[in-house]
Protein backbone atom coordinates (compact mmCIF):
# COMPACT_ATOMS: atom_id res chain seq x y z
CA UNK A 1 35.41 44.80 86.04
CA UNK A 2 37.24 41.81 87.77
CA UNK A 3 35.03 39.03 88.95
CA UNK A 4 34.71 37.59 92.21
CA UNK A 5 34.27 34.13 92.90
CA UNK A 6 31.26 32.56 95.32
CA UNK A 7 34.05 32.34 98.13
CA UNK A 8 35.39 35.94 97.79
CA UNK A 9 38.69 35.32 96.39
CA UNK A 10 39.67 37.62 93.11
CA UNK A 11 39.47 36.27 90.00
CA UNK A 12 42.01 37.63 86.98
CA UNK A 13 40.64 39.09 84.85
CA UNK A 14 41.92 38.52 80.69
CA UNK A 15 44.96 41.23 80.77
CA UNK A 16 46.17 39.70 84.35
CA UNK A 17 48.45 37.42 82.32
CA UNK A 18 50.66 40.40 80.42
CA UNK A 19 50.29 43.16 83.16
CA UNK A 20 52.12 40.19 85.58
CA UNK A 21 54.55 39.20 82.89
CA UNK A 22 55.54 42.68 82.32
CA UNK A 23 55.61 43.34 85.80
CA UNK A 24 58.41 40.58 86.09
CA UNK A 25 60.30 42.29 83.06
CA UNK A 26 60.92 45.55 85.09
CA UNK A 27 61.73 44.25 88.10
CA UNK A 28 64.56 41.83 86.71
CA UNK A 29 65.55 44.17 83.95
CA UNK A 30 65.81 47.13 86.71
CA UNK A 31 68.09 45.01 89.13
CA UNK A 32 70.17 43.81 85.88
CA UNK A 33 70.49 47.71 84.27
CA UNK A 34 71.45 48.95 88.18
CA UNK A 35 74.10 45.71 88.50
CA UNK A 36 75.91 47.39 84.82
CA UNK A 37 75.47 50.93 86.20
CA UNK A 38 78.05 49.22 89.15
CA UNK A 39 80.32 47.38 86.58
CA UNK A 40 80.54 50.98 84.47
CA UNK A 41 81.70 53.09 87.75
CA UNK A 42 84.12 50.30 88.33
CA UNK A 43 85.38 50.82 84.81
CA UNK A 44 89.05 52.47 83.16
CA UNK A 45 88.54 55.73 84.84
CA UNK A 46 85.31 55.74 87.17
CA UNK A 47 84.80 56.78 90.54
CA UNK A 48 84.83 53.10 91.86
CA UNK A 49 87.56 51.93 89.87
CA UNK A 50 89.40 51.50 92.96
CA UNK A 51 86.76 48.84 93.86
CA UNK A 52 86.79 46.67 90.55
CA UNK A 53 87.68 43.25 91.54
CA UNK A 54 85.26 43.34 94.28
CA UNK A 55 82.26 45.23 92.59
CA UNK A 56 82.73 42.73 89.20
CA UNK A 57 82.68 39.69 91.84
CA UNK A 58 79.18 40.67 93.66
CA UNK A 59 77.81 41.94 90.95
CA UNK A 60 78.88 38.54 89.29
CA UNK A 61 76.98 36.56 91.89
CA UNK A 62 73.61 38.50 91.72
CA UNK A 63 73.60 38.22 87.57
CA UNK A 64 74.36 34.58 87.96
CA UNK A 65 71.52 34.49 90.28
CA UNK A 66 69.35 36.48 88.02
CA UNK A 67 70.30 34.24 85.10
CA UNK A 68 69.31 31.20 87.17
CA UNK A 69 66.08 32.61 87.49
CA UNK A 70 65.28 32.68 83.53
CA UNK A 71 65.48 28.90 84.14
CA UNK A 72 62.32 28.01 86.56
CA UNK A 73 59.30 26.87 84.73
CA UNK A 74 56.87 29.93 83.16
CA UNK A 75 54.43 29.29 85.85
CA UNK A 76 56.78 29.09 88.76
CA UNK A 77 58.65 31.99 87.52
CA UNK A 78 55.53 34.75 87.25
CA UNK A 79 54.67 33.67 90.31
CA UNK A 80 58.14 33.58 92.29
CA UNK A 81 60.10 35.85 90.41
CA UNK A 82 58.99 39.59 92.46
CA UNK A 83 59.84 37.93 95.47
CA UNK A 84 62.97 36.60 94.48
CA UNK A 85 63.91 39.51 93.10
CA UNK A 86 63.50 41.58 96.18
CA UNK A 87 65.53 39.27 98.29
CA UNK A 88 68.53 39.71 95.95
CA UNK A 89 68.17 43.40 96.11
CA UNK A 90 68.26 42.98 99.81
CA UNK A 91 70.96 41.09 99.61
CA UNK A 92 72.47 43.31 96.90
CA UNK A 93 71.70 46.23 99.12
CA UNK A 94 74.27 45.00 101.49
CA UNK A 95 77.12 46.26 98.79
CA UNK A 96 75.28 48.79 97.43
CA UNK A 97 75.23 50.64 100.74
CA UNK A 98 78.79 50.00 101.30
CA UNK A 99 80.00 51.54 97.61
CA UNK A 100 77.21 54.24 97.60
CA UNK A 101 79.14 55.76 100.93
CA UNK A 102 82.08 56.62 98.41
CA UNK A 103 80.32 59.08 96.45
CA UNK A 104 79.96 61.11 99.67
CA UNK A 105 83.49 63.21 99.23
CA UNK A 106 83.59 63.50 103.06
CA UNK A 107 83.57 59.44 103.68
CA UNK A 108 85.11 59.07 100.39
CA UNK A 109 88.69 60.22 101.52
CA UNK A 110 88.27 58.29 105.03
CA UNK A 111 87.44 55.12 103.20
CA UNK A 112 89.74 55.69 99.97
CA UNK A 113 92.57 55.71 102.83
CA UNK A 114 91.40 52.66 104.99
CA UNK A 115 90.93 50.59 102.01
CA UNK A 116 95.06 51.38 100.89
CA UNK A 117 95.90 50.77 104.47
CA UNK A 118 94.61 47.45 104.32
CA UNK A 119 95.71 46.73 100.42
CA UNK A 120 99.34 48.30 101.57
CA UNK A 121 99.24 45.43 104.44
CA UNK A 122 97.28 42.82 102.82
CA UNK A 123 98.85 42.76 99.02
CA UNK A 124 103.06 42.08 100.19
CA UNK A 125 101.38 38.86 101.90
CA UNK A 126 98.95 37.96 99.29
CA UNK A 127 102.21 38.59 96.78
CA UNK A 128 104.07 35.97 98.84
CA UNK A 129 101.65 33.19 98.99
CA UNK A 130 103.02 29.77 97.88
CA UNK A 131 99.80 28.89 96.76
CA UNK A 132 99.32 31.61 93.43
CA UNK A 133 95.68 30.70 92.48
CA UNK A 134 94.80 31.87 96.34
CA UNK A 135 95.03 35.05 95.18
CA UNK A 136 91.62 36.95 96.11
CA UNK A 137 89.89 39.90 96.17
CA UNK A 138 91.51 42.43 98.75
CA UNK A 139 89.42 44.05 102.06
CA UNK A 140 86.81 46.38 101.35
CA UNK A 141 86.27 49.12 104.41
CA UNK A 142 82.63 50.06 105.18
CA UNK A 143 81.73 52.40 107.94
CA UNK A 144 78.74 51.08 110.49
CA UNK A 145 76.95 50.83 113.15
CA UNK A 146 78.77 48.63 115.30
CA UNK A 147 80.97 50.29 118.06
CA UNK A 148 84.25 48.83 117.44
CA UNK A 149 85.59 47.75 114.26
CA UNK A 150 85.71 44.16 113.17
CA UNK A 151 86.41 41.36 109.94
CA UNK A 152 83.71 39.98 108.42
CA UNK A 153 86.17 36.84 106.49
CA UNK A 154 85.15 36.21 102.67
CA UNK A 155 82.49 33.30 102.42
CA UNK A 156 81.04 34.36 106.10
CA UNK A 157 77.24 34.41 106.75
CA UNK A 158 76.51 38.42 106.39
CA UNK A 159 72.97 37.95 107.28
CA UNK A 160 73.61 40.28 110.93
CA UNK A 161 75.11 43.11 108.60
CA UNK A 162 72.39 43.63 106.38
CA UNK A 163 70.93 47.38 106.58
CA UNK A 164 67.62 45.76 108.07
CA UNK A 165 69.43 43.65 110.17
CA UNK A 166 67.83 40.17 108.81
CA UNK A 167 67.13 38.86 105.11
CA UNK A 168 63.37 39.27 104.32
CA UNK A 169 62.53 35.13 104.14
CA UNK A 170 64.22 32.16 105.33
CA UNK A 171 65.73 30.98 102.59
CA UNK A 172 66.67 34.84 102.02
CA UNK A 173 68.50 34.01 105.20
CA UNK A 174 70.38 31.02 103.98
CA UNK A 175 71.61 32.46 101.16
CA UNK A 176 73.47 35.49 103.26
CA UNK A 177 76.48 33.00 103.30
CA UNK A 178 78.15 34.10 100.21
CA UNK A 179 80.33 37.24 101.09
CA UNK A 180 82.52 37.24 97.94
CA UNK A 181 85.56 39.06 99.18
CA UNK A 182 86.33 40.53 103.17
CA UNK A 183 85.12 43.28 104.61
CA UNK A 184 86.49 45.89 107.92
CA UNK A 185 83.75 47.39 109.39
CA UNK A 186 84.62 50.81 111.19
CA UNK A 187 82.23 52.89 113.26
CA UNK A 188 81.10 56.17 111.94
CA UNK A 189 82.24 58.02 114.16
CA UNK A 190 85.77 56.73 113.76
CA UNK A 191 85.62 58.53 110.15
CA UNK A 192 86.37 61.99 111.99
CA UNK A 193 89.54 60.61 114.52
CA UNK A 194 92.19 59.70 112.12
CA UNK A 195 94.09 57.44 114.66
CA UNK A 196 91.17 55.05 115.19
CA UNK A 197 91.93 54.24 111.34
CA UNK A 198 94.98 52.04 112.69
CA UNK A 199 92.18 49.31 113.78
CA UNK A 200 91.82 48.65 109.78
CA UNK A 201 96.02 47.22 110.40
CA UNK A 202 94.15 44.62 112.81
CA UNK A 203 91.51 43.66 110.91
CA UNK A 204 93.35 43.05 107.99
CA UNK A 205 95.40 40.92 110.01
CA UNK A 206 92.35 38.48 110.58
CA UNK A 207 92.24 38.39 106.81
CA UNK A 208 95.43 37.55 106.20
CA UNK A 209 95.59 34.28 108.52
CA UNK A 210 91.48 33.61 106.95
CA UNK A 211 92.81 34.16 103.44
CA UNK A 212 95.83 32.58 103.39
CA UNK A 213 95.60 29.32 105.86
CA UNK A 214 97.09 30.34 108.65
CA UNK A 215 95.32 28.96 111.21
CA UNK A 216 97.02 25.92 111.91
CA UNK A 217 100.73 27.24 111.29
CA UNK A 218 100.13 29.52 113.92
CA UNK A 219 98.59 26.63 116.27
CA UNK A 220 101.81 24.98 115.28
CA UNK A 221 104.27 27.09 115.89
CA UNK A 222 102.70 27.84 118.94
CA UNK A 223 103.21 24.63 120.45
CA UNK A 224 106.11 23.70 118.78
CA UNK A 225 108.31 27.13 118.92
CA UNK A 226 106.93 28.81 122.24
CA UNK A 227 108.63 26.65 124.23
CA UNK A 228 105.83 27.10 126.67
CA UNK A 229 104.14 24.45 129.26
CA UNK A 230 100.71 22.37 127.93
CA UNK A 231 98.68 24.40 130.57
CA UNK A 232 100.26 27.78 129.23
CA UNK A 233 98.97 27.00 125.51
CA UNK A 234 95.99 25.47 125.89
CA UNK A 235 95.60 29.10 127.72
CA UNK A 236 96.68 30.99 124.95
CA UNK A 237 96.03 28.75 122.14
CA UNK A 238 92.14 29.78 122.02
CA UNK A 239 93.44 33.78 121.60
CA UNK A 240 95.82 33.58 118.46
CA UNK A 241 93.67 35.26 115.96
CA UNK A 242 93.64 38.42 118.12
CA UNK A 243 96.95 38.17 119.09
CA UNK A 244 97.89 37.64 115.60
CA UNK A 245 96.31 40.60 114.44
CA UNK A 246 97.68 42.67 116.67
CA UNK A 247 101.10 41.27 116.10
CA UNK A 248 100.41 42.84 112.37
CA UNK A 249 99.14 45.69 113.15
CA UNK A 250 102.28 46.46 115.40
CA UNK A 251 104.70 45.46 113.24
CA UNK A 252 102.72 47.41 110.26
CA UNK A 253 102.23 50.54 112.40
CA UNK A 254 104.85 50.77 115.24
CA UNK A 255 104.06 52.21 118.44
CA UNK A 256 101.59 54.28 116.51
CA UNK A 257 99.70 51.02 117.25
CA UNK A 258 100.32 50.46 121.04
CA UNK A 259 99.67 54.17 121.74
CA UNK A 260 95.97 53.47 119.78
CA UNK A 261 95.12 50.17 121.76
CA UNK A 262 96.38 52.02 125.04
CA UNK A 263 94.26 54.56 124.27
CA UNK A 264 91.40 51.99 123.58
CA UNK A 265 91.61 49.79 126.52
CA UNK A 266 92.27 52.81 129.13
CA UNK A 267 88.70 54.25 127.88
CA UNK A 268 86.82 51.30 127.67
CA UNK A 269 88.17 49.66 131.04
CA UNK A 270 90.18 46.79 132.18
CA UNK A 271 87.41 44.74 132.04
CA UNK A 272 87.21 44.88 128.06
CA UNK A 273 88.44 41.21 126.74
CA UNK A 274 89.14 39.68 130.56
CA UNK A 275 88.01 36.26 130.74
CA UNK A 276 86.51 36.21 127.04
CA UNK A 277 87.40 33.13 124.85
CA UNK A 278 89.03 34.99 121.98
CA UNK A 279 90.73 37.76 123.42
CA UNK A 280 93.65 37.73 125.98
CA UNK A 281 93.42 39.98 129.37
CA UNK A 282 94.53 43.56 128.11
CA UNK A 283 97.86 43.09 129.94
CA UNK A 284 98.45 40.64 127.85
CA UNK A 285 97.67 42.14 124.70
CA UNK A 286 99.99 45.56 125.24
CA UNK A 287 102.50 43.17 126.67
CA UNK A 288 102.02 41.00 122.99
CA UNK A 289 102.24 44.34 121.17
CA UNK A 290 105.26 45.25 123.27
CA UNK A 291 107.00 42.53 121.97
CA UNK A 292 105.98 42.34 118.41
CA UNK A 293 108.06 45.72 118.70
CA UNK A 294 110.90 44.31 120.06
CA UNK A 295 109.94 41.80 117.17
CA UNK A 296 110.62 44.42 114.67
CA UNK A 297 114.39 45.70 113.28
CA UNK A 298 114.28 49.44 114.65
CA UNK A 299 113.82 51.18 117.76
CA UNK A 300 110.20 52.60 118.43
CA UNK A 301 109.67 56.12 117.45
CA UNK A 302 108.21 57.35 121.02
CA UNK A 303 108.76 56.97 124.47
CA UNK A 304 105.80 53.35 125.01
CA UNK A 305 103.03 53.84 127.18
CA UNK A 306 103.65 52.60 131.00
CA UNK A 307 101.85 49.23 131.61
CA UNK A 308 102.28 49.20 135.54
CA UNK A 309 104.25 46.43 137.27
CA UNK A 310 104.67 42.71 135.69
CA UNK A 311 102.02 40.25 136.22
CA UNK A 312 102.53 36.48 136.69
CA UNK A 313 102.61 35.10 132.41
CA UNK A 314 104.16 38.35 131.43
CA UNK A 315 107.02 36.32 129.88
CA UNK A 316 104.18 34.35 128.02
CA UNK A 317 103.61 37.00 125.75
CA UNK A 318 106.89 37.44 124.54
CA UNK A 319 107.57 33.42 124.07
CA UNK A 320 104.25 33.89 121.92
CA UNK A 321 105.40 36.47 119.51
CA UNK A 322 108.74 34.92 118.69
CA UNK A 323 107.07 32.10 117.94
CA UNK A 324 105.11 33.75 115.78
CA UNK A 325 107.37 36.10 114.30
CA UNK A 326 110.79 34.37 114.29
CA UNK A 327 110.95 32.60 111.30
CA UNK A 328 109.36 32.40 107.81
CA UNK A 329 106.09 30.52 106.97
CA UNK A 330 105.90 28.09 104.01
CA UNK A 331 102.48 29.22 103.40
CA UNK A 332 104.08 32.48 102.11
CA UNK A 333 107.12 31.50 100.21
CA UNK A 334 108.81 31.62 103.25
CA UNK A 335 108.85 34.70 104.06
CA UNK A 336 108.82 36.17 107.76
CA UNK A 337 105.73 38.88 108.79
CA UNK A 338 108.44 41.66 109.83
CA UNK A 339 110.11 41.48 106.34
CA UNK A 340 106.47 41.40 104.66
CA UNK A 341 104.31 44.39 106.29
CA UNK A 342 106.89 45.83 108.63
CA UNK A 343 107.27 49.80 109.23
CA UNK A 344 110.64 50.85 107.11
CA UNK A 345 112.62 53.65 108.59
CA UNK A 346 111.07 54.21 112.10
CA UNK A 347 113.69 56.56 112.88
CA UNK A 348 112.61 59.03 110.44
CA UNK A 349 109.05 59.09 112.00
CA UNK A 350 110.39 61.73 114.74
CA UNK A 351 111.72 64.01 112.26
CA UNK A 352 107.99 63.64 110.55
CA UNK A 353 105.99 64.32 113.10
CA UNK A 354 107.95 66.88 113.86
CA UNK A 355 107.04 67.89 110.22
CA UNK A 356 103.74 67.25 110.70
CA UNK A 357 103.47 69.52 114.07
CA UNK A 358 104.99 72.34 112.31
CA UNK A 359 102.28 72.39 109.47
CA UNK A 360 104.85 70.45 106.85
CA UNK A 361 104.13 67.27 105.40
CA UNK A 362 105.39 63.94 107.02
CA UNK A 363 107.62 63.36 103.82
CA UNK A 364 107.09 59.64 104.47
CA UNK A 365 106.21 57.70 101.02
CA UNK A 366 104.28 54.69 102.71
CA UNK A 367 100.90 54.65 103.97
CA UNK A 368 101.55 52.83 106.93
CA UNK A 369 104.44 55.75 107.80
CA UNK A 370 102.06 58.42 107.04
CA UNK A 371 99.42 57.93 109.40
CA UNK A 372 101.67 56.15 112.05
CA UNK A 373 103.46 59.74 112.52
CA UNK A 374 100.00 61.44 112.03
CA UNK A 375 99.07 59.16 115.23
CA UNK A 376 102.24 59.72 117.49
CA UNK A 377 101.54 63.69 116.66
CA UNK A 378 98.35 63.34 118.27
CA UNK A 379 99.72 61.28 121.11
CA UNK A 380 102.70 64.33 121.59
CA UNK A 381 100.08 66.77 121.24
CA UNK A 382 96.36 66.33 121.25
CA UNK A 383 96.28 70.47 120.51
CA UNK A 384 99.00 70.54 118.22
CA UNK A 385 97.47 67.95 115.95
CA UNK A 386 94.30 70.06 116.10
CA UNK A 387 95.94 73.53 115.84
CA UNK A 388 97.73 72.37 112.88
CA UNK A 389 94.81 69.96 111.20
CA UNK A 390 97.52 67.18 111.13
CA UNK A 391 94.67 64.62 110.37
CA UNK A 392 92.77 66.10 107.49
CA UNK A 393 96.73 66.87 105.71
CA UNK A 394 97.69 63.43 107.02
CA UNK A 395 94.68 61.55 105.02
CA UNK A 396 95.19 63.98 101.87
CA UNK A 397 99.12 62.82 101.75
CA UNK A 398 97.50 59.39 101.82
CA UNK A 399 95.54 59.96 99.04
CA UNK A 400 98.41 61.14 97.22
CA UNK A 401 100.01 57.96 97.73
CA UNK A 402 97.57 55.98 96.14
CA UNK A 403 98.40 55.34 92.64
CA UNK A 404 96.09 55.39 89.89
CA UNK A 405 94.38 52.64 88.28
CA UNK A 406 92.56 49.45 89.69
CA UNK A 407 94.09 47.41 92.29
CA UNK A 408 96.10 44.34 91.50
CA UNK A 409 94.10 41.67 89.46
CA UNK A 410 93.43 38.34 91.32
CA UNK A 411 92.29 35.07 89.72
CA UNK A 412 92.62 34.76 86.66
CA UNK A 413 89.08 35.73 84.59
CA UNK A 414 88.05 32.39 83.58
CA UNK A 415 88.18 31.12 87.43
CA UNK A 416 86.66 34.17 89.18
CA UNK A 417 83.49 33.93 86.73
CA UNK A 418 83.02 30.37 87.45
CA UNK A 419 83.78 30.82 91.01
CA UNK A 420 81.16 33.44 90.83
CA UNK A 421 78.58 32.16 89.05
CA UNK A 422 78.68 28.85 91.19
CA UNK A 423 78.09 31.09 93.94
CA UNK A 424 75.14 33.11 92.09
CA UNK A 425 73.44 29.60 90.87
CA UNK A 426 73.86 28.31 94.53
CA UNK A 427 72.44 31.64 96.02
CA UNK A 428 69.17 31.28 93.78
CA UNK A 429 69.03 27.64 94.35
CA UNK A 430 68.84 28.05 98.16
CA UNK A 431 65.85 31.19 97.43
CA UNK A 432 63.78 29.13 95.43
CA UNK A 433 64.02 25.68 97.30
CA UNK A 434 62.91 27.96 100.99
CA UNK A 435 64.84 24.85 103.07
């Protein structure tokens, strides 16, 4: 019987000492067998192996963590160790609910198609990159909660996106600042409208100036190439992100993409991204799309959306793009955007959505093609598309596309594990210390 002492408090009783001890043993031992179940399905031939770079690095910085935590002093680690261990499998949690949608076959094929949409944008750049050892980890898509998609950049604080919406303790909370490779978060509902998956083009766009140092070339050129007046930049200079992005995404996707954003902004109102610090008016941004077309080296494939009479800056958004667009950056071997993620062969797109109206398939052989015609289908005919399920053939010929095998590797072995296990002894560091 456990004795109580003369101010009420419990007193251990002889086997307290090995029930707590082995109590510690499961719980670390559980989170370490569940972190190789991960590494296995991203193994030669599992269902995640898709995913390996990304799974190895996260599950990288939890072991390191876990490791760390073998080193606290005997007393300090029976005590701490269950509560340390349950904010890494919160913090865990926020991959494992990401990868767990994949074994869902339904969001499997949405997400097995966003993620090559991004890699088919994202890997040309990150092949181009002066810079070789910034080669990272590529987007991961996750569907959620949020209404409109968005980039969460590698290295950002993730604490918002956890499934309970904050970490568990404080330091639980400082520690949600190690997001080891991006991620595009999509809302559910997007996962049965095949068009909304052009947003992915966008976000990966904000990776690709985060990832690869963008930021102040494109503050440079704009300055320096725009040809615009002080008062005009200083307007536009706080929106380049977004109109980068969407720059990409147009010149990835085509109209395809101008006909989604239309679609977008006429829903959700003109008032969506007026007067907001990061976004341009949505004039603007159709007008910046516009041009990114004009940007590109064929004709679009459909007749563009009517924007309405011109609007005092409309020759601001043009000036922009060129900037942008017109000649190669250093950063990436000097390369240009177009000649990097560009749509090939836009005028085959009307003979394959023609295809794709008459039941056929697009006979495109690039993602980007693929669901760009599967999107200008649906913008020729809403009851076509659904009369001839051009969305659920469109995301199979995707699949198709996708070749077998793991993605490209990234850093070489040696630097991602001590990347990652910095990261992991950092995480644990912040945990235990609670400042």
């Amino acid at each position: 019987m456990t004795a109580t002492s003369s101010t009420g408090d419990l007193t251990a009783d002889a086997g307290y000492r090995a029930r707590r001890e082995a109590e510690v043993r499961h719980l670390t031992s559980g989170l370490r067998v569940e972190l190789d179940d991960w590494t296995l399905a991203a193994g030669q031939n599992g269902p995640l192996e898709k995913h390996r770079s990304q799974i190895e690095s996260a599950v990288r910085v939890v072991s390191s963590a876990l490791l760390r935590l073998q080193d606290l002093p005997p007393a300090e680690h029976e005590q701490r160790a269950p509560e340390l261990v349950l904010d890494l499998h919160h913090l865990w949690d926020f991959f494992r609910t990401k990868l767990l949608a994949r074994h869902i076959p339904r969001y499997k094929a949405f997400l097995d198609a966003a993620d090559e949409l991004a890699w088919f944008i994202y890997d040309p750049v990150r092949g181009a990159t002066a810079n070789r050892t910034a080669l990272k980890e590529p987007p991961l898509t996750f569907l959620n909660r949020q209404p409109v998609p968005f980039a969460a950049p590698r290295g950002s604080d993730f604490e918002e996106l956890l499934p309970a919406g904050r970490q568990r303790t404080l330091s639980g909370r400082r520690a949600s600042k190690h997001l080891p490779f991006p991620l595009i978060g999509i809302p559910w509902s997007a996962s049965h409208h095949l068009p909304s998956l052009l947003a992915v083009a966008h976000e990966t766009g904000h990776h690709i100036e985060d990832d690869f140092a963008l930021t102040q070339a494109l503050r440079t050129r704009l300055r320096e190439h725009s040809g615009l007046a002080e008062e005009a930049i200083t307007r536009w200079e706080p929106w380049l992100g977004e109109v980068f992005a969407d720059v990409c995404a147009t010149l990835a996707c085509g109209d395809a993409y101008l006909w989604t954003l239309t679609d977008m902004i006429t829903a959700t109102g003109p008032s969506v991204g007026t007067g907001t610090k990061t976004y341009p008016p949505p004039h603007l941004r159709l007008l910046v799309c516009r041009a990114a077309l004009t940007a590109g080296a064929d004709a679009p494939a459909s007749q563009l959306p009517a924007l309405g009479g011109s609007q005092p800056g409309d020759a601001e958004a043009e000036a922009v793009v060129a900037a942008l667009t017109g000649e190669g950056f250093p950063e990436l071997g000097g390369a240009t955007l177009s000649s990097l993620i560009g749509l090939r062969r836009t005028a085959g797109l009307k003979e394959s959505i023609d295809r794709l109206l008459a039941g056929l398939q697009s006979r495109r052989g690039d993602v980007t093609g693929v669901l760009a015609a599967a999107t200008l289908a649906f913008v020729r005919s809403p009851q076509g598309y659904d009369e001839q399920c051009v969305g659920d053939r469109a995301l199979r010929e995707v699949l198709s596309l996708v070749p077998d095998g793991p993605r490209a590797a990234t850093l070489p072995d040696a630097m991602l594990a001590q990347r990652d296990s910095a990261a992991g002894q950092e995480l644990l560091d912040l945990l235990v210390s609670g400042e």
